[in-house]
Protein backbone atom coordinates (compact mmCIF):
# COMPACT_ATOMS: atom_id res chain seq x y z
CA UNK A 1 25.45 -17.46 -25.17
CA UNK A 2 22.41 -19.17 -24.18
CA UNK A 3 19.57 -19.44 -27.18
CA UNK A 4 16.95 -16.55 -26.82
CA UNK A 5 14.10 -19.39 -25.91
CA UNK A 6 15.75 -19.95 -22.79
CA UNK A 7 15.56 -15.91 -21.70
CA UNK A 8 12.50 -14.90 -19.18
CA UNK A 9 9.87 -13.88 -20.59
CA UNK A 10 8.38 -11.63 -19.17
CA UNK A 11 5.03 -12.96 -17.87
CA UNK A 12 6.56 -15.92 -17.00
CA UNK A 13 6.37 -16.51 -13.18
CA UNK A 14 9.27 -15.63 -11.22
CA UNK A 15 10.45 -14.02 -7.85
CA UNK A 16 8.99 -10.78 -6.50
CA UNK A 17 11.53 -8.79 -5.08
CA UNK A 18 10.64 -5.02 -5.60
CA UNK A 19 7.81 -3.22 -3.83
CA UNK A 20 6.33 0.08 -5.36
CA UNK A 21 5.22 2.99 -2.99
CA UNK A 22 3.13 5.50 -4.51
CA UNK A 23 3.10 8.67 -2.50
CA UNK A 24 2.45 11.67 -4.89
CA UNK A 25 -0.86 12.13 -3.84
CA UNK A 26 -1.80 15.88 -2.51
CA UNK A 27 -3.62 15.03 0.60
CA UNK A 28 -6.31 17.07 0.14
CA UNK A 29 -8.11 15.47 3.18
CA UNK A 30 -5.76 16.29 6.05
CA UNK A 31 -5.83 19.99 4.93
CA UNK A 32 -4.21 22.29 6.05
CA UNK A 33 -1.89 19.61 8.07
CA UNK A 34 -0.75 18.39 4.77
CA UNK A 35 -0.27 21.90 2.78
CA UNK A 36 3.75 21.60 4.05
CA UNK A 37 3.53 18.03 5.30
CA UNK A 38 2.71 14.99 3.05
CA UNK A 39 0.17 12.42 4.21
CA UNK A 40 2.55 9.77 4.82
CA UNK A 41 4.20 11.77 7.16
CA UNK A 42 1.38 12.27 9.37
CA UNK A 43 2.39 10.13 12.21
CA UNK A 44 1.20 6.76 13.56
CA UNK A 45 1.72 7.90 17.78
CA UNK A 46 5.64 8.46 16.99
CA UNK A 47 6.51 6.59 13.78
CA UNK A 48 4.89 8.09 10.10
CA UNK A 49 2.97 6.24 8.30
CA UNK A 50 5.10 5.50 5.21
CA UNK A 51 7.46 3.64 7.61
CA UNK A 52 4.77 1.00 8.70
CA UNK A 53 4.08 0.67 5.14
CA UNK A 54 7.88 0.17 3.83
CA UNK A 55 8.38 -2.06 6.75
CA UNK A 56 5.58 -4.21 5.81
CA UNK A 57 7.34 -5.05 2.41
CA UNK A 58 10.72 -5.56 3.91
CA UNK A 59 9.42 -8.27 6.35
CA UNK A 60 7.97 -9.77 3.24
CA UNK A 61 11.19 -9.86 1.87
CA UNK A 62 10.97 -7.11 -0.46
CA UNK A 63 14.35 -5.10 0.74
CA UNK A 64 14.01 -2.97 -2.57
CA UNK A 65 11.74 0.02 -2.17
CA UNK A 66 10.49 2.72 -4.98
CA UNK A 67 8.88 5.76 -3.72
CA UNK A 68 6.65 7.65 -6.40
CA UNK A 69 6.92 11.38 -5.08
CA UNK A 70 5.97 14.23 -6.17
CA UNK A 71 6.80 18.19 -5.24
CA UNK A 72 6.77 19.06 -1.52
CA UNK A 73 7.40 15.60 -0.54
CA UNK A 74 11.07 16.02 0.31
CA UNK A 75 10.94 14.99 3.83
CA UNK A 76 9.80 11.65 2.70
CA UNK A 77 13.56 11.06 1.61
CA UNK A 78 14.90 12.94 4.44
CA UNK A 79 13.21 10.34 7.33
CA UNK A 80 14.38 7.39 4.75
CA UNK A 81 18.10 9.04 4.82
CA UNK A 82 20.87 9.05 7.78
CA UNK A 83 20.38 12.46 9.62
CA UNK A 84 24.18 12.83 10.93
CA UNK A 85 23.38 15.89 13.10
CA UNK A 86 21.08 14.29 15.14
CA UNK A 87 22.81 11.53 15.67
CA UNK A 88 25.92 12.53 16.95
CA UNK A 89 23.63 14.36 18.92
CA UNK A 90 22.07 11.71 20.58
CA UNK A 91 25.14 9.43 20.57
CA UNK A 92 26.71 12.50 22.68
CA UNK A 93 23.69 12.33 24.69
CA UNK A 94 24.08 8.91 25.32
CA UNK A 95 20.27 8.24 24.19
CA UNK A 96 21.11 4.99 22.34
CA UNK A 97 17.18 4.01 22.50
CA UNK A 98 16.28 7.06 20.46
CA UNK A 99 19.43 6.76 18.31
CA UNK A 100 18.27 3.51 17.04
CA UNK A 101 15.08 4.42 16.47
CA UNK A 102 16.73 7.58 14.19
CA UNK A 103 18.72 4.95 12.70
CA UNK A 104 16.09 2.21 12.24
CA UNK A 105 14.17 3.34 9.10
CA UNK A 106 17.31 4.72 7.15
CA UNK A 107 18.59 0.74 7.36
CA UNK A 108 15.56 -0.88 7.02
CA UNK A 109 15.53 -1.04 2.88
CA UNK A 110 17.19 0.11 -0.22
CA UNK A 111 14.77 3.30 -1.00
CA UNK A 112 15.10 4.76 -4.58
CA UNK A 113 12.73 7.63 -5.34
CA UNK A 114 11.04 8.89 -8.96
CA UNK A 115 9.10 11.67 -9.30
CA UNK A 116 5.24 11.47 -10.56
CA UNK A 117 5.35 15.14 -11.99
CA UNK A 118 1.44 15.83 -11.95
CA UNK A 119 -1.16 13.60 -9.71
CA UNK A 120 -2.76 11.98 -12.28
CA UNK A 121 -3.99 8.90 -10.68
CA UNK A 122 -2.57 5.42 -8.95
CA UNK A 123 -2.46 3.75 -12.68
CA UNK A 124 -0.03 6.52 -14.01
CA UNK A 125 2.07 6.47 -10.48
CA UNK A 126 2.46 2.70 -10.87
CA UNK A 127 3.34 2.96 -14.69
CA UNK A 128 6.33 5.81 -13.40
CA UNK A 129 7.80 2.91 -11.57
CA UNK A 130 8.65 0.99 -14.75
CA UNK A 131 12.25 1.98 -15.64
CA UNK A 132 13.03 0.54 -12.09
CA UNK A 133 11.11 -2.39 -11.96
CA UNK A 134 11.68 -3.72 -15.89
CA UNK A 135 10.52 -7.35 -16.77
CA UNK A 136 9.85 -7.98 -13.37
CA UNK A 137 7.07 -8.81 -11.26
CA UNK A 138 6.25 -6.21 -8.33
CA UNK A 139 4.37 -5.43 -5.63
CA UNK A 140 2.33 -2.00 -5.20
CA UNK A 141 1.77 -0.96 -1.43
CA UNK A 142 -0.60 2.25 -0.29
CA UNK A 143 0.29 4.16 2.52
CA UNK A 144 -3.52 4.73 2.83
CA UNK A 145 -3.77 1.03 3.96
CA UNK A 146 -1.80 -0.38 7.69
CA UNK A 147 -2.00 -4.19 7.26
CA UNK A 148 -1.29 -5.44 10.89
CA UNK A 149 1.03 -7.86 9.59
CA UNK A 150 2.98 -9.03 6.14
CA UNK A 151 0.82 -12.46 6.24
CA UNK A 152 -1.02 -10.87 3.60
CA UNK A 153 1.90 -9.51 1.19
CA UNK A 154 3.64 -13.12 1.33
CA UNK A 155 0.32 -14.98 1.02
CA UNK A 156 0.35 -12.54 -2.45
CA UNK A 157 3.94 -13.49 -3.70
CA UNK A 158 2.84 -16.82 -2.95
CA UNK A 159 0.29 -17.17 -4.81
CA UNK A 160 1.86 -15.25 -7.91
CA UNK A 161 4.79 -17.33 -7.45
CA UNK A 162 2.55 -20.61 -8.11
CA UNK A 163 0.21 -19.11 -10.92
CA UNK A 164 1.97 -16.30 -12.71
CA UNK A 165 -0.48 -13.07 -13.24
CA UNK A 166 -1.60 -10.70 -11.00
CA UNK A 167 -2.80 -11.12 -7.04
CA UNK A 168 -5.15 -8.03 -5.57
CA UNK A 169 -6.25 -7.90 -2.03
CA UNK A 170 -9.77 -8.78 -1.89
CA UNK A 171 -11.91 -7.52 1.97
CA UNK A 172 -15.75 -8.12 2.02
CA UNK A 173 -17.45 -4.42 2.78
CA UNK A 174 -20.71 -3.26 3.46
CA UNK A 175 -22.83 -2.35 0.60
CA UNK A 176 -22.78 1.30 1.11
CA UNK A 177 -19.23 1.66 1.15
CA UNK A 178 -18.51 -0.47 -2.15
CA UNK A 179 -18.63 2.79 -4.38
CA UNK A 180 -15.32 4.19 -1.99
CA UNK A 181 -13.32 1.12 -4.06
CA UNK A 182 -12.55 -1.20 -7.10
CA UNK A 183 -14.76 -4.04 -6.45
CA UNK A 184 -14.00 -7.65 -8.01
CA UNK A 185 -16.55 -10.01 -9.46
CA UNK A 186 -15.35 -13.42 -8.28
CA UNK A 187 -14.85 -17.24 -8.59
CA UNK A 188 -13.45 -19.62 -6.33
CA UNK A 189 -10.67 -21.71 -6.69
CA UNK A 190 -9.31 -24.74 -5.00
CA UNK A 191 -7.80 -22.78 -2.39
CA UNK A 192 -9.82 -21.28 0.37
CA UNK A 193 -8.48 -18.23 0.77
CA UNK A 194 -7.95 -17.77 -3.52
CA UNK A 195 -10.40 -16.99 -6.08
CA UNK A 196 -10.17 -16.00 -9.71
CA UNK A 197 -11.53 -12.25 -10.31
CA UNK A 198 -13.81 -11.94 -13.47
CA UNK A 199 -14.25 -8.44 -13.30
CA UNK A 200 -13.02 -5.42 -11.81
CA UNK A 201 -14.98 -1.95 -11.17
CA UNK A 202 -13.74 1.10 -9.66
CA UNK A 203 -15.85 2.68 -7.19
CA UNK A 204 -19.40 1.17 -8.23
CA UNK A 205 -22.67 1.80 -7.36
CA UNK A 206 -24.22 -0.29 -4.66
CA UNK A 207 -26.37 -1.71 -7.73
CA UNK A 208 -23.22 -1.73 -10.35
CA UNK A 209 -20.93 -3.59 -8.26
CA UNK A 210 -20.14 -7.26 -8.92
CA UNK A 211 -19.54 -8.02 -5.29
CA UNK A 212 -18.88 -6.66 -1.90
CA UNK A 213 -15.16 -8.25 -2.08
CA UNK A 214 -13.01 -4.77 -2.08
CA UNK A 215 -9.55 -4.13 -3.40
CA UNK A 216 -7.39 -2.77 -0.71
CA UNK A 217 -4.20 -1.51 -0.94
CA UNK A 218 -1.80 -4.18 -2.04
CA UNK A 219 -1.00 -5.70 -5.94
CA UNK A 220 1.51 -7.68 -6.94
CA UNK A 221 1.53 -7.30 -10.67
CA UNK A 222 2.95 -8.82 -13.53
CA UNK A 223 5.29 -6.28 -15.63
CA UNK A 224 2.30 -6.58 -18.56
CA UNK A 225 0.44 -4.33 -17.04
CA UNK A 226 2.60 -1.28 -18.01
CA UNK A 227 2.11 -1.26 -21.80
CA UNK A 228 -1.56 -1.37 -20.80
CA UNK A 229 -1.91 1.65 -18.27
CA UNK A 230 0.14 3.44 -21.02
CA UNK A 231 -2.63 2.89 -23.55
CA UNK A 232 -5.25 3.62 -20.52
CA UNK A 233 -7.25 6.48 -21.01
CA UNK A 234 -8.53 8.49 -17.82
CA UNK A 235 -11.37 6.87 -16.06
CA UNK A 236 -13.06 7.40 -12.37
CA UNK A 237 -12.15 10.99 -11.44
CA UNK A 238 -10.09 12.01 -14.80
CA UNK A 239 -7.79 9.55 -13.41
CA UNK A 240 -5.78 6.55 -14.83
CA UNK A 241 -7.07 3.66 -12.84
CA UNK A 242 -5.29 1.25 -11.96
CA UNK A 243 -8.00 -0.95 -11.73
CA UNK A 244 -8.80 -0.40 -15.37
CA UNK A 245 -5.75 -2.07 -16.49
CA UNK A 246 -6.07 -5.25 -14.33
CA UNK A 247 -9.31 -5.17 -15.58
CA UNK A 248 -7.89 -5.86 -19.43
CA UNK A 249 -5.54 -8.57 -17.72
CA UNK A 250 -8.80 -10.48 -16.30
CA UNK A 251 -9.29 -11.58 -19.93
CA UNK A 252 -5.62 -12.65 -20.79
CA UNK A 253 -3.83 -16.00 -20.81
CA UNK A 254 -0.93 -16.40 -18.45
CA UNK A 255 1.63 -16.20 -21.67
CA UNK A 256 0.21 -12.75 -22.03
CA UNK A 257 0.33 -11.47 -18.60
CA UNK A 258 -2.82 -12.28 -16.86
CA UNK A 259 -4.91 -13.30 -15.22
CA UNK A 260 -6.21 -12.05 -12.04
CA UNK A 261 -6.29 -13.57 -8.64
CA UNK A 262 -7.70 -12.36 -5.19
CA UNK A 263 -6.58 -13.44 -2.03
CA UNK A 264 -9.76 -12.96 0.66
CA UNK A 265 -8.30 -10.94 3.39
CA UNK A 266 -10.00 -10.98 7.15
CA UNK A 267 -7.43 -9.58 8.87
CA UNK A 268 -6.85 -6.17 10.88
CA UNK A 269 -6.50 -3.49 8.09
CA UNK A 270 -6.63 0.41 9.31
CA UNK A 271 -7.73 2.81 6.56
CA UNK A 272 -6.18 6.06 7.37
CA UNK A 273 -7.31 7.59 4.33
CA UNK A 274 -10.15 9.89 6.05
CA UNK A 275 -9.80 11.84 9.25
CA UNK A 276 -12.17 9.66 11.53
CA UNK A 277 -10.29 6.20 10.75
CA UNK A 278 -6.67 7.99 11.20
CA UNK A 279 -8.29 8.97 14.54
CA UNK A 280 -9.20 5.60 15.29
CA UNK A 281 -6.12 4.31 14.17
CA UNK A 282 -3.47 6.18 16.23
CA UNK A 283 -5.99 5.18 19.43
CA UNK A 284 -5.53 1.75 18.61
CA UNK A 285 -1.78 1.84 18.08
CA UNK A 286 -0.70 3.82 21.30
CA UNK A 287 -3.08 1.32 23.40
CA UNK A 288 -1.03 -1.61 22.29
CA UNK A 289 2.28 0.04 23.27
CA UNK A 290 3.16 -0.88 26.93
CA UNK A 291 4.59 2.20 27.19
CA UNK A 292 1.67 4.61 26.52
CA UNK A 293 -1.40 1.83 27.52
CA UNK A 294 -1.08 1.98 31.32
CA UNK A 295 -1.93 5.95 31.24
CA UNK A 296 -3.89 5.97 27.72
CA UNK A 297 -6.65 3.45 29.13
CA UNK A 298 -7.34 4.89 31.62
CA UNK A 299 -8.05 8.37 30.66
CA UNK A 300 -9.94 7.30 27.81
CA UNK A 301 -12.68 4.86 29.53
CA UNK A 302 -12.96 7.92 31.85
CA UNK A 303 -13.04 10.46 28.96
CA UNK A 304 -15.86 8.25 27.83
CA UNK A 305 -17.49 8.00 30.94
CA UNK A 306 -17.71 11.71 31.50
CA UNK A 307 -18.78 12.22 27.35
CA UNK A 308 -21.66 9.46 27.97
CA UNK A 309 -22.81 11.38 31.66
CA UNK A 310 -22.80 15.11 30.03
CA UNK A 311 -19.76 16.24 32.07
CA UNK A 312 -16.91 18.44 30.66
């Protein structure tokens, strides 16, 4: 038996391998779409949301998944499960392009599901993940947030990998939309694309806020975080932040969990949080599929054409 001083601890830096999903959120926005249907479901031109989102993590490696549901959000394990009706169905068909896609996102990852119970904010969906996750580092995806590719995730791990701690996504934003997030007060490092956050506030003031660098939706945080958001009273909205607890990391010494680091993203992101960008987004998507361009583009430059002249 190996002496105890050669166990893990746990903030001690080591692989990321488990990727945390919340999804209990009510949707309130896409009302009354979403009074049956959760958010994540809402679909991307043919593929939901959550899928881009869980596929993001597995092409970062991350093959295990935790969903954080909550009621009425059945369906999210249903699309994540085999569906042997349909297809036989198709396979009797002999539609083996839409039989793989029916097959693609029930192979893509191993998907576990807990339940949240009551919405009471991303710090106390993250903190329901940690029976699964343990003494582990992890990372936290939002299905609010498409990331064009996993460049960002594994630039993340990476960086956790080398310093220990914890690793938010960091996007500059205008100064009138800084109150929308947690906003990071910031150093640089050595690294270009690194710094070292000194501060963390959710959803600032324009005044308040330490910067205009953003938290988007992607952590990877050390397992030192959980006895914190447990001891994390209700902030922004009657909600435990998760922001609030990385906040108390900020101060801590590697041994003891923290600290935090941001890694600058200026990449493609697609907030489909609010009806206008989830508008924009599907546009976007169906004009980069060959299949759907060569009609799309062309109604839509005359769609605009006939909006800018006044004609129906």
């Amino acid at each position: 038996m190996s002496d105890s001083t050669d166990q893990k601890r746990p903030s001690d830096p080591g692989p990321v391998t488990k990727a945390v999903v919340p999804a209990a959120g009510l949707g309130t926005r896409f009302l009354p779409a979403t009074k049956a249907t959760p958010k994540e479901m809402l679909p991307i031109v043919d593929k939901p949301a959550i899928q881009y989102v869980v596929e993001e993590a597995v092409a970062a490696d991350l093959q295990d998944v935790l969903m954080i549901t909550g009621r009425s959000k059945r369906s999210i394990e249903d699309h994540f499960d085999r569906a042997y009706e349909l297809e036989e169905a198709l396979e009797a068909k002999g539609d083996e392009e839409r039989l793989r896609s029916v097959r693609e996102s029930s192979d893509l990852a191993q998907v576990h599901y807990v339940r949240q119970g009551e919405p009471r904010g991303l710090g106390h969906a993250v903190l329901c993940a940690e029976a699964h996750v343990g003494d582990n580092p992890f990372a936290v995806l939002l299905g609010d947030d498409l990331i064009e590719s996993a460049d960002l995730l594994r630039r993340m791990i990476e960086v956790r990998e080398k310093h220990g701690g914890n690793v938010v996504a960091l996007m500059e934003v205008e100064p009138e939309q800084v109150s929308l997030y947690g906003c990071a007060g910031i150093e640089p490092t050595d690294e270009d694309d690194v710094v070292a956050v000194t501060d963390l506030v959710e959803k600032p003031s324009p005044e308040q806020a330490p910067s205009r660098w953003a938290i988007i939706g992607r952590y990877v945080c050390d397992p030192a975080v959980f006895p914190i958001l447990r001891e994390t009273p209700p902030g922004r909205g009657g909600e435990i932040q998760l922001t609030d607890a990385l906040r108390e990391l900020v101060r801590r010494k590697p041994e003891d969990g923290g600290p935090v680091y941001g890694v600058l993203f200026r990449g493609r992101r697609y907030d489909t949080g609010n009806k206008a960008d989830y508008i924009r987004t599907v546009v976007d998507f169906a004009c980069r599929r060959p299949d759907l361009a060569e009609e799309l583009l062309p109604w839509l430059r005359d769609f605009v054409d006939r909006r800018e002249a006044g004609r129906p």
